[in-house]
C-alpha atoms as a PDB file:
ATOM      1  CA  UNK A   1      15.746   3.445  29.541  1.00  0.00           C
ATOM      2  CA  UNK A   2      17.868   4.837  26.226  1.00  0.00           C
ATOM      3  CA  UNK A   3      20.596   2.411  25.558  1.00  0.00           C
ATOM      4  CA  UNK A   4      22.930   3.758  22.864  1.00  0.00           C
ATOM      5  CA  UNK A   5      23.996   0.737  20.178  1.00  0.00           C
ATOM      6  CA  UNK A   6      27.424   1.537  18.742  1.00  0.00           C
ATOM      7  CA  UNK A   7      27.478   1.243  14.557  1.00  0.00           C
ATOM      8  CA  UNK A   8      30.612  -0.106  14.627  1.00  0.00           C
ATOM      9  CA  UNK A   9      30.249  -2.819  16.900  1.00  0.00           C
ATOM     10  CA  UNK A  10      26.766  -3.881  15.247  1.00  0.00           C
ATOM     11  CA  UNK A  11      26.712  -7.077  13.471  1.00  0.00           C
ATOM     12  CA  UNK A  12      27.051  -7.231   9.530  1.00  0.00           C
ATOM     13  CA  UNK A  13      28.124  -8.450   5.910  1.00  0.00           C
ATOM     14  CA  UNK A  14      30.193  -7.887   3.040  1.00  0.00           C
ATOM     15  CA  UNK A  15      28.640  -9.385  -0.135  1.00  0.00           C
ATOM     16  CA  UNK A  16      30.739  -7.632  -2.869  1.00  0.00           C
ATOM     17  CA  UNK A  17      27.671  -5.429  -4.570  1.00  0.00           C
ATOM     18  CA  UNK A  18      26.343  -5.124  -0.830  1.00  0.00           C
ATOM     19  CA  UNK A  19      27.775  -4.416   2.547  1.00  0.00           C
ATOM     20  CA  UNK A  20      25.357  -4.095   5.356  1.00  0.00           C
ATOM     21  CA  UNK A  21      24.805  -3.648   9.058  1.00  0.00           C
ATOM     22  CA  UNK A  22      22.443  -4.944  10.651  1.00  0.00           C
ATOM     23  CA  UNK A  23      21.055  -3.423  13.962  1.00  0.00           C
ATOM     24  CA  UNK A  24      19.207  -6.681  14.883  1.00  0.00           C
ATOM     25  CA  UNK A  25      19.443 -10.085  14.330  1.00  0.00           C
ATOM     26  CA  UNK A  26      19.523 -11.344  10.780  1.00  0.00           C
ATOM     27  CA  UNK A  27      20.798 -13.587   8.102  1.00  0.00           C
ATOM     28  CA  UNK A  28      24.377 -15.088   9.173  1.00  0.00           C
ATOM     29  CA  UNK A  29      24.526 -12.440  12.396  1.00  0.00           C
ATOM     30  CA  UNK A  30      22.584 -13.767  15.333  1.00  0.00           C
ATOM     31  CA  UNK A  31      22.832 -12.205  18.966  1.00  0.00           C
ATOM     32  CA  UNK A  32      19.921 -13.845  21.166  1.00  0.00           C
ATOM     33  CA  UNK A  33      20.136 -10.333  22.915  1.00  0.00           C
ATOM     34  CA  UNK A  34      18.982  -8.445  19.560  1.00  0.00           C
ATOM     35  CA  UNK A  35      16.618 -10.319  18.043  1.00  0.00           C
ATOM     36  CA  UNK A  36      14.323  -6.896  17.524  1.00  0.00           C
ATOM     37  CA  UNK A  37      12.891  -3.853  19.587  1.00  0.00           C
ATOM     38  CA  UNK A  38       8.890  -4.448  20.279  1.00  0.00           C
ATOM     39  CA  UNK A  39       7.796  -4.914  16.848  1.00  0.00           C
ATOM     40  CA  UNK A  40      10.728  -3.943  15.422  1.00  0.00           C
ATOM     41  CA  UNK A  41      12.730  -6.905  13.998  1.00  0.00           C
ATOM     42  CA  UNK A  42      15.242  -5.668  11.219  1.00  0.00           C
ATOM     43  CA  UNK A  43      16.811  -2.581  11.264  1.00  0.00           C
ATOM     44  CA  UNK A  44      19.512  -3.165   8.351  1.00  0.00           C
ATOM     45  CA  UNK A  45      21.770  -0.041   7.013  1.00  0.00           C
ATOM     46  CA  UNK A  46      22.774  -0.719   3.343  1.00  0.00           C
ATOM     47  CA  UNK A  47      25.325   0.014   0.861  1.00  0.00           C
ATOM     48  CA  UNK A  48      24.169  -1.006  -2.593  1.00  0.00           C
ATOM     49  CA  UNK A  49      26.786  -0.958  -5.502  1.00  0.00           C
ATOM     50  CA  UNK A  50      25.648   0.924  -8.517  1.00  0.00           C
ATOM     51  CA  UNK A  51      23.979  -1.731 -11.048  1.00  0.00           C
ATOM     52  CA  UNK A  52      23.325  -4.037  -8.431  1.00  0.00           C
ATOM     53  CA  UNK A  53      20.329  -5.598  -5.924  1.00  0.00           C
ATOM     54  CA  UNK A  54      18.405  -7.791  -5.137  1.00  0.00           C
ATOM     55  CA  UNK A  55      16.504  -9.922  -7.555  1.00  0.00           C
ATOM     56  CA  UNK A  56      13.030 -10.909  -6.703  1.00  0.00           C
ATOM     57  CA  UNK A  57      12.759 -12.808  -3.597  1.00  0.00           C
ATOM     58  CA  UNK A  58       8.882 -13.461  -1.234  1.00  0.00           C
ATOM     59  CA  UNK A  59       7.547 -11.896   1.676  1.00  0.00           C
ATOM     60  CA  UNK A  60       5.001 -12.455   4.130  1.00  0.00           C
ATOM     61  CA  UNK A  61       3.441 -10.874   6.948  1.00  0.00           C
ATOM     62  CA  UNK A  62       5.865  -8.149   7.311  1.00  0.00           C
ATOM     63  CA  UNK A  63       6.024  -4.255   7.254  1.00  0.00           C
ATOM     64  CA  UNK A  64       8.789  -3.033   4.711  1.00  0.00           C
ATOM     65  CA  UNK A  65       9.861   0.995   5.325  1.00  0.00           C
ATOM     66  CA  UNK A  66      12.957   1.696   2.805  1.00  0.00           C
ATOM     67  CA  UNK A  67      14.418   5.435   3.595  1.00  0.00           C
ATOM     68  CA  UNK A  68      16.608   6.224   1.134  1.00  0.00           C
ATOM     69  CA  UNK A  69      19.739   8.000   1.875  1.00  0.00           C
ATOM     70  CA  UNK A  70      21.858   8.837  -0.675  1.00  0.00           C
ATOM     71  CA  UNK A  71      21.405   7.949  -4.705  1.00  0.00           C
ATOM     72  CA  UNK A  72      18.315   6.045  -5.323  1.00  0.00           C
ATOM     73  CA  UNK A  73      16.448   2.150  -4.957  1.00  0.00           C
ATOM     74  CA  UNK A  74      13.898   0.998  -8.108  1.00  0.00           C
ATOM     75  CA  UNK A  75      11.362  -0.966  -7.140  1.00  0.00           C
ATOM     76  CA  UNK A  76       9.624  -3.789  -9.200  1.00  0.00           C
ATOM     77  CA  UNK A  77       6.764  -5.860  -7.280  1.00  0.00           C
ATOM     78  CA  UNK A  78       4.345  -9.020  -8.405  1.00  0.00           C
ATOM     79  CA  UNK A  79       1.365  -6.505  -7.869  1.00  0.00           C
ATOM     80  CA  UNK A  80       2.757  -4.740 -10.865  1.00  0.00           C
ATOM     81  CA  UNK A  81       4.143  -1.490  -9.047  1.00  0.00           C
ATOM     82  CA  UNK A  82       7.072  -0.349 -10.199  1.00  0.00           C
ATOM     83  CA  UNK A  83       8.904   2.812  -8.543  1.00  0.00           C
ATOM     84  CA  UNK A  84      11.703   4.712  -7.947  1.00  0.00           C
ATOM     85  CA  UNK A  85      12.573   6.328  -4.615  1.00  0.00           C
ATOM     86  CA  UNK A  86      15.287   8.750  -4.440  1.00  0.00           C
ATOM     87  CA  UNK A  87      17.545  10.443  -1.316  1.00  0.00           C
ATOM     88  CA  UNK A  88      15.148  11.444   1.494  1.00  0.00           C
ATOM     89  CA  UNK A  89      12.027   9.785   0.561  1.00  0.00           C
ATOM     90  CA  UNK A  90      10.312   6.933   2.108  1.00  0.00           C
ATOM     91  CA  UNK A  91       9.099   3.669   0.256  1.00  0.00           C
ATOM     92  CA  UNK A  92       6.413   1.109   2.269  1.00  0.00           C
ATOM     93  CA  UNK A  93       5.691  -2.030   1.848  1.00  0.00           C
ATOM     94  CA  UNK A  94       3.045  -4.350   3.166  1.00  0.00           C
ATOM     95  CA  UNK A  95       3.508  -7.898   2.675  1.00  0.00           C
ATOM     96  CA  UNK A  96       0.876  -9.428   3.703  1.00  0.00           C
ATOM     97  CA  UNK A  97      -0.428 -12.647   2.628  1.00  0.00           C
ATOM     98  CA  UNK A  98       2.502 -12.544   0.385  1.00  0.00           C
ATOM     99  CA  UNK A  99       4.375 -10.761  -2.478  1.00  0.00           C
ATOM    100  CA  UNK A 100       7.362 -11.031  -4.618  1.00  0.00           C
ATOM    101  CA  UNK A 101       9.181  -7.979  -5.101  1.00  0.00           C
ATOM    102  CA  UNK A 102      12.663  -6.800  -6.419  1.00  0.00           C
ATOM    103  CA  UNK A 103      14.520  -3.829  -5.590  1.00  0.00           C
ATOM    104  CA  UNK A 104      17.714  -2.596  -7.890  1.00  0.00           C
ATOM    105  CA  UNK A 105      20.279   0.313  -7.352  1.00  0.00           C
ATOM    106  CA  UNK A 106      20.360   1.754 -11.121  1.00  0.00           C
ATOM    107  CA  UNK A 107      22.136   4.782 -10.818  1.00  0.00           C
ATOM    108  CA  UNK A 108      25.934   5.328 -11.159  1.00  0.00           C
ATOM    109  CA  UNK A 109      26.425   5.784  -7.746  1.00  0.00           C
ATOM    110  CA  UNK A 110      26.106   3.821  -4.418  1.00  0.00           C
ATOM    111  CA  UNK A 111      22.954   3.740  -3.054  1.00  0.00           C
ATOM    112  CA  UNK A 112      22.575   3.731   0.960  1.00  0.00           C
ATOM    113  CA  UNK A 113      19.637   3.238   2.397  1.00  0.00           C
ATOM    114  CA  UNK A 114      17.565   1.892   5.836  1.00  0.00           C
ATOM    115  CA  UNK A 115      15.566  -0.984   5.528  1.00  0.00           C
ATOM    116  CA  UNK A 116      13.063  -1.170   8.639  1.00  0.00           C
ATOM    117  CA  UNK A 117      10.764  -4.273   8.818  1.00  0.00           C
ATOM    118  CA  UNK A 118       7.858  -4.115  11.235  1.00  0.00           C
ATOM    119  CA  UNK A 119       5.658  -7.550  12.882  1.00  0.00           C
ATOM    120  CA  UNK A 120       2.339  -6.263  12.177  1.00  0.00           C
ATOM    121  CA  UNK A 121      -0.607  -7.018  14.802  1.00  0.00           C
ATOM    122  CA  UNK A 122      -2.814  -8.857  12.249  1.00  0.00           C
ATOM    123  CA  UNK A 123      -1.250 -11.897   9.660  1.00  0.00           C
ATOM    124  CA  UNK A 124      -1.931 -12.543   6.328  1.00  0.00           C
ATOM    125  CA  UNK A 125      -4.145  -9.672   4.552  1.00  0.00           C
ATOM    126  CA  UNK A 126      -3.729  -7.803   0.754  1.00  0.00           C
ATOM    127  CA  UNK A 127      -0.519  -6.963   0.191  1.00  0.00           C
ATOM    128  CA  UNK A 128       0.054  -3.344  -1.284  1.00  0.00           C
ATOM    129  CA  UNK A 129       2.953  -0.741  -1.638  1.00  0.00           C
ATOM    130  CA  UNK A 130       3.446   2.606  -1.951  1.00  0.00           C
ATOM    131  CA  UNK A 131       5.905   5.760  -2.154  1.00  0.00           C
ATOM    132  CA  UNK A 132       6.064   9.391  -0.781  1.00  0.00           C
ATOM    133  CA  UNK A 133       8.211  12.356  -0.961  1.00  0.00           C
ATOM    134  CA  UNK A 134       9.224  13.998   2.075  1.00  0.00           C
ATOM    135  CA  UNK A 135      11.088  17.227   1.348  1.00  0.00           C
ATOM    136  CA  UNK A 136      13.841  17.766   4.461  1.00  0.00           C
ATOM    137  CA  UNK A 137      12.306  21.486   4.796  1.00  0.00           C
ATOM    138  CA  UNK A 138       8.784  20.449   6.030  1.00  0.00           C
ATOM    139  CA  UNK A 139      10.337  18.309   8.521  1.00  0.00           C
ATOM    140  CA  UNK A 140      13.035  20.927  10.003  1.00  0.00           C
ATOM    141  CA  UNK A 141      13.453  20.942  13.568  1.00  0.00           C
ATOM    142  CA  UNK A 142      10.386  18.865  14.347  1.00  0.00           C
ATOM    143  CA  UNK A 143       9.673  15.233  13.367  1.00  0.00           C
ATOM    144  CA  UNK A 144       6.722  14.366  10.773  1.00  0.00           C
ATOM    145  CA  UNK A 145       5.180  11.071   9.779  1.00  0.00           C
ATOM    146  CA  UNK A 146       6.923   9.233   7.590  1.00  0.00           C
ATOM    147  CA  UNK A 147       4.974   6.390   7.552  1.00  0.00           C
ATOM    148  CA  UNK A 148       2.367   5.415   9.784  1.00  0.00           C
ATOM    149  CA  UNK A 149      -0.496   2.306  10.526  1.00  0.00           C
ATOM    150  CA  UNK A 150      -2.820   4.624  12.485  1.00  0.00           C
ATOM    151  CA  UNK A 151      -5.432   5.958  11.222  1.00  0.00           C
ATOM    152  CA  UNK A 152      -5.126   9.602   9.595  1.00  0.00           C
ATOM    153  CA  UNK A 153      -6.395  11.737   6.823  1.00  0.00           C
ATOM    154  CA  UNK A 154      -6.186   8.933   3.876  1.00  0.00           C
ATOM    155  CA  UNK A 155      -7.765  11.363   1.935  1.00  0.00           C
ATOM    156  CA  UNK A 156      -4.937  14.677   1.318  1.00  0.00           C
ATOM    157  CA  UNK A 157      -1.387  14.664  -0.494  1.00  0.00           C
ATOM    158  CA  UNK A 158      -0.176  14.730   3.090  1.00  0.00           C
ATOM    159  CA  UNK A 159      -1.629  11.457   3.829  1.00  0.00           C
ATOM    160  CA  UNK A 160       0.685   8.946   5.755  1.00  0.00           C
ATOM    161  CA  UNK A 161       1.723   5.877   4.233  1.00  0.00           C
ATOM    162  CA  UNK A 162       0.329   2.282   6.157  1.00  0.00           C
ATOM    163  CA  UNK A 163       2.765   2.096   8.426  1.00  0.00           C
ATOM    164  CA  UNK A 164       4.816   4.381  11.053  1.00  0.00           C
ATOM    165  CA  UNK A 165       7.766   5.716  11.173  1.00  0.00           C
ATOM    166  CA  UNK A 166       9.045   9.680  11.728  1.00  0.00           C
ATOM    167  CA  UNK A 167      11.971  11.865  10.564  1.00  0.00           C
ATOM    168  CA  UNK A 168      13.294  15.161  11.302  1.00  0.00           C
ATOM    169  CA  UNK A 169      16.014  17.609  10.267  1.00  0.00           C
ATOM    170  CA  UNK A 170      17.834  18.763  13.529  1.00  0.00           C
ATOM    171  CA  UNK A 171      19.854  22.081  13.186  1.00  0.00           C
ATOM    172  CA  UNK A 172      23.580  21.838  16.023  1.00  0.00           C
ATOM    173  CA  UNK A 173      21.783  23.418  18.957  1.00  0.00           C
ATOM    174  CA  UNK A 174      18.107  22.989  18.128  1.00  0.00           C
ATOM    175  CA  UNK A 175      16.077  20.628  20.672  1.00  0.00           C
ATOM    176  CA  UNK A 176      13.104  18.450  19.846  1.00  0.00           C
ATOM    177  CA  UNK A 177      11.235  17.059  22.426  1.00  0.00           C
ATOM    178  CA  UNK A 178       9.079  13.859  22.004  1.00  0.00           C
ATOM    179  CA  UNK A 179       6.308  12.495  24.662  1.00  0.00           C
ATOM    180  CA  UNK A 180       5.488   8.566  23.837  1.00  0.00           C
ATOM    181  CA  UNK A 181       3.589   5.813  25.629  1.00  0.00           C
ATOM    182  CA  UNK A 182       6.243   4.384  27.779  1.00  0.00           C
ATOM    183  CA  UNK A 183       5.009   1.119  27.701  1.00  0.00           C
ATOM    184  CA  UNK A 184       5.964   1.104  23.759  1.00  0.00           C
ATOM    185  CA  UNK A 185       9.013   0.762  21.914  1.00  0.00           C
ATOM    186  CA  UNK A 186      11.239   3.612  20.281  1.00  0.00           C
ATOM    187  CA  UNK A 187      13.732   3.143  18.317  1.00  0.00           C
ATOM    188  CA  UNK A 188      16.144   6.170  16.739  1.00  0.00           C
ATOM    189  CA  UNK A 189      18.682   6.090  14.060  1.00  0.00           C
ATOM    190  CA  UNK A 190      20.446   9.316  12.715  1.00  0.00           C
ATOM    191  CA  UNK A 191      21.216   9.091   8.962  1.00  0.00           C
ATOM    192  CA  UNK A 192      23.682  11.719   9.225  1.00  0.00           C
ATOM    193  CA  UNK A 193      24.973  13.830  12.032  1.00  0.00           C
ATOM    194  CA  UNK A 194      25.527  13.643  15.339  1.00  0.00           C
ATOM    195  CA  UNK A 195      21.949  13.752  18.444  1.00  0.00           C
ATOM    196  CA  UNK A 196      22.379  13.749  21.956  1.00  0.00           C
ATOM    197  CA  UNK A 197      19.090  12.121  23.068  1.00  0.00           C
ATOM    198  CA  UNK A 198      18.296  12.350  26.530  1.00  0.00           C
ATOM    199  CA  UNK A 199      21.824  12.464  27.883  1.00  0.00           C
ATOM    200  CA  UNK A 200      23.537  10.215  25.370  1.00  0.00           C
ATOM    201  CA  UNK A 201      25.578  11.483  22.553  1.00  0.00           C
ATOM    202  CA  UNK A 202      24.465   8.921  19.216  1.00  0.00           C
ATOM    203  CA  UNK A 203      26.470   9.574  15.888  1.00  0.00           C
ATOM    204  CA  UNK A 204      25.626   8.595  12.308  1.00  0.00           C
ATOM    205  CA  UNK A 205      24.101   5.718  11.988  1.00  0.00           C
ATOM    206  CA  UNK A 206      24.494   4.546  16.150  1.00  0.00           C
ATOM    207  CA  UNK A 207      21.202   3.390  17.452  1.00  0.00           C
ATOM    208  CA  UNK A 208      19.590   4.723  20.626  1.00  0.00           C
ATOM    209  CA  UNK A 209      16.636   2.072  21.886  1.00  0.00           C
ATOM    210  CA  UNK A 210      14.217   3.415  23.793  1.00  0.00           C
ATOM    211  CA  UNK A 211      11.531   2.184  26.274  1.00  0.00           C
ATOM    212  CA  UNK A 212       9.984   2.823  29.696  1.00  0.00           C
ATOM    213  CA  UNK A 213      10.252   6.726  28.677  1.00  0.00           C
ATOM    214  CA  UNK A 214       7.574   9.533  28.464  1.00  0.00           C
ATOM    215  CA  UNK A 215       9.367  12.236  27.592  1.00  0.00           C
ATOM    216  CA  UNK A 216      12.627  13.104  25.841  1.00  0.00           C
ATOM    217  CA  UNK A 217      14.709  15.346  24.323  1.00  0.00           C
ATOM    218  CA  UNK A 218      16.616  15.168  20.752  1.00  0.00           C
ATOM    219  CA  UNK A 219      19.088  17.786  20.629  1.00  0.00           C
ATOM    220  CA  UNK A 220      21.347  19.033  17.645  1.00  0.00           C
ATOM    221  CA  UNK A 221      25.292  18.504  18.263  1.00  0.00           C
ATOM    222  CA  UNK A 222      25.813  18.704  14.717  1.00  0.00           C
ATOM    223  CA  UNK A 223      23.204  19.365  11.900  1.00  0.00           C
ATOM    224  CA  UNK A 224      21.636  15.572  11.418  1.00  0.00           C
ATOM    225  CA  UNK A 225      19.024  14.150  10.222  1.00  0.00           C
ATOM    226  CA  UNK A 226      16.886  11.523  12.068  1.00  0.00           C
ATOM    227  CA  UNK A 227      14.993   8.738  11.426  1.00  0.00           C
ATOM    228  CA  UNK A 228      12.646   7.028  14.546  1.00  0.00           C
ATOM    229  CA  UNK A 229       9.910   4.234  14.866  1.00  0.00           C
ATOM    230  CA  UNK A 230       8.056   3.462  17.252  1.00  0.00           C
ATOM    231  CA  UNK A 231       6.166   0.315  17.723  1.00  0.00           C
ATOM    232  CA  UNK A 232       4.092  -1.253  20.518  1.00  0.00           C
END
């Protein structure tokens, strides 16, 4: 099953300094029929004025990916990390047993960026975060780890981050073909162009959901670039 979720008729705010849609279920938008995708709870697609965020708030046994997609998000945590993450790169966090963190759009331009939160199998644990570059060439016309809870080399500068996620840039006309577990959940998201994926035609920023599916293709109708998790 692929089910294509229109971005324009997904659920959302408009908070001044942020507007936001939000693929799932979340804050004042509730749809008993979206309340996440396997593990997947929060896919939420963010505009962030410049010289704005949000000011430190708690987590707790959650999964925190932040792709940025255009400008940049600074990142200031009760661990003492502090970070910036710019256009393209990936930013994880693992709450854990619980963390305060803050995360602030300090550039002169708007900031847009996914923020994917994960269930993880196991509550409570040390919290930790962490940051990675991931330069759109390596990942051209085939999708790499972004992000990933398996275990991998830990010990290279290619190492994955915790926990999983993949992206890819798609040339118009190029096809990628991914083989999952059926029995888990998929979940894909183009940042910017336009994917048919497996029959469907998804635009910037649609969702396609995917389960009960081995095999599929992600084909190019316009040069894009994808972003996909997959959880049990």
């Amino acid at each position: 099953m692929i089910e294509r979720r229109n971005f324009e008729e997904l659920g959302g705010a408009d908070h001044g300094w942020l507007k936001a849609k939000h693929h799932f279920s979340f804050a004042r938008y509730y749809d008993p029929l979206r309340m996440g995708w396997g593990a997947l709870r929060v896919w939420n697609d963010d505009e962030i004025a410049a010289g704005s965020g949000f000011p430190p708030h708690p987590h707790a046994d959650m999964e925190i990916i932040t792709y940025v997609r255009e400008g940049a998000i600074t990142h200031k945590d009760s661990m003492g990390n502090t970070g910036r993450t710019e256009a393209g790169d990936v930013q994880v966090m693992s709450a854990g047993s619980g963390v305060r963190h803050s995360e602030f759009n300090l550039e002169d331009e708007t900031t847009r960026l996914f923020q994917i939160w994960i269930e993880p199998s196991e509550s409570g644990g040390k919290p930790s975060w962490g940051a990675k570059q991931f330069p759109k060439a390596d990942r051209s016309g085939r999708f790499v780890t972004l992000a990933s809870g398996f275990e991998e080399d830990a010990t290279g500068d290619n190492a994955p981050l915790h926990i999983r996620a993949m992206g890819a840039t798609i040339k118009a006309g190029e096809r990628v073909t991914l083989t999952i577990d059926p029995a888990r959940h998929a979940y894909l998201v183009p940042a910017t162009g336009v994917v048919d994926v497996g029959g469907l035609r998804i635009e910037a920023r649609d969702g396609a959901a995917i389960t009960d599916v081995a095999t599929f293709d992600v084909v190019g109708i316009e040069d894009a670039e994808v972003v996909l998790v997959e959880t049990a």
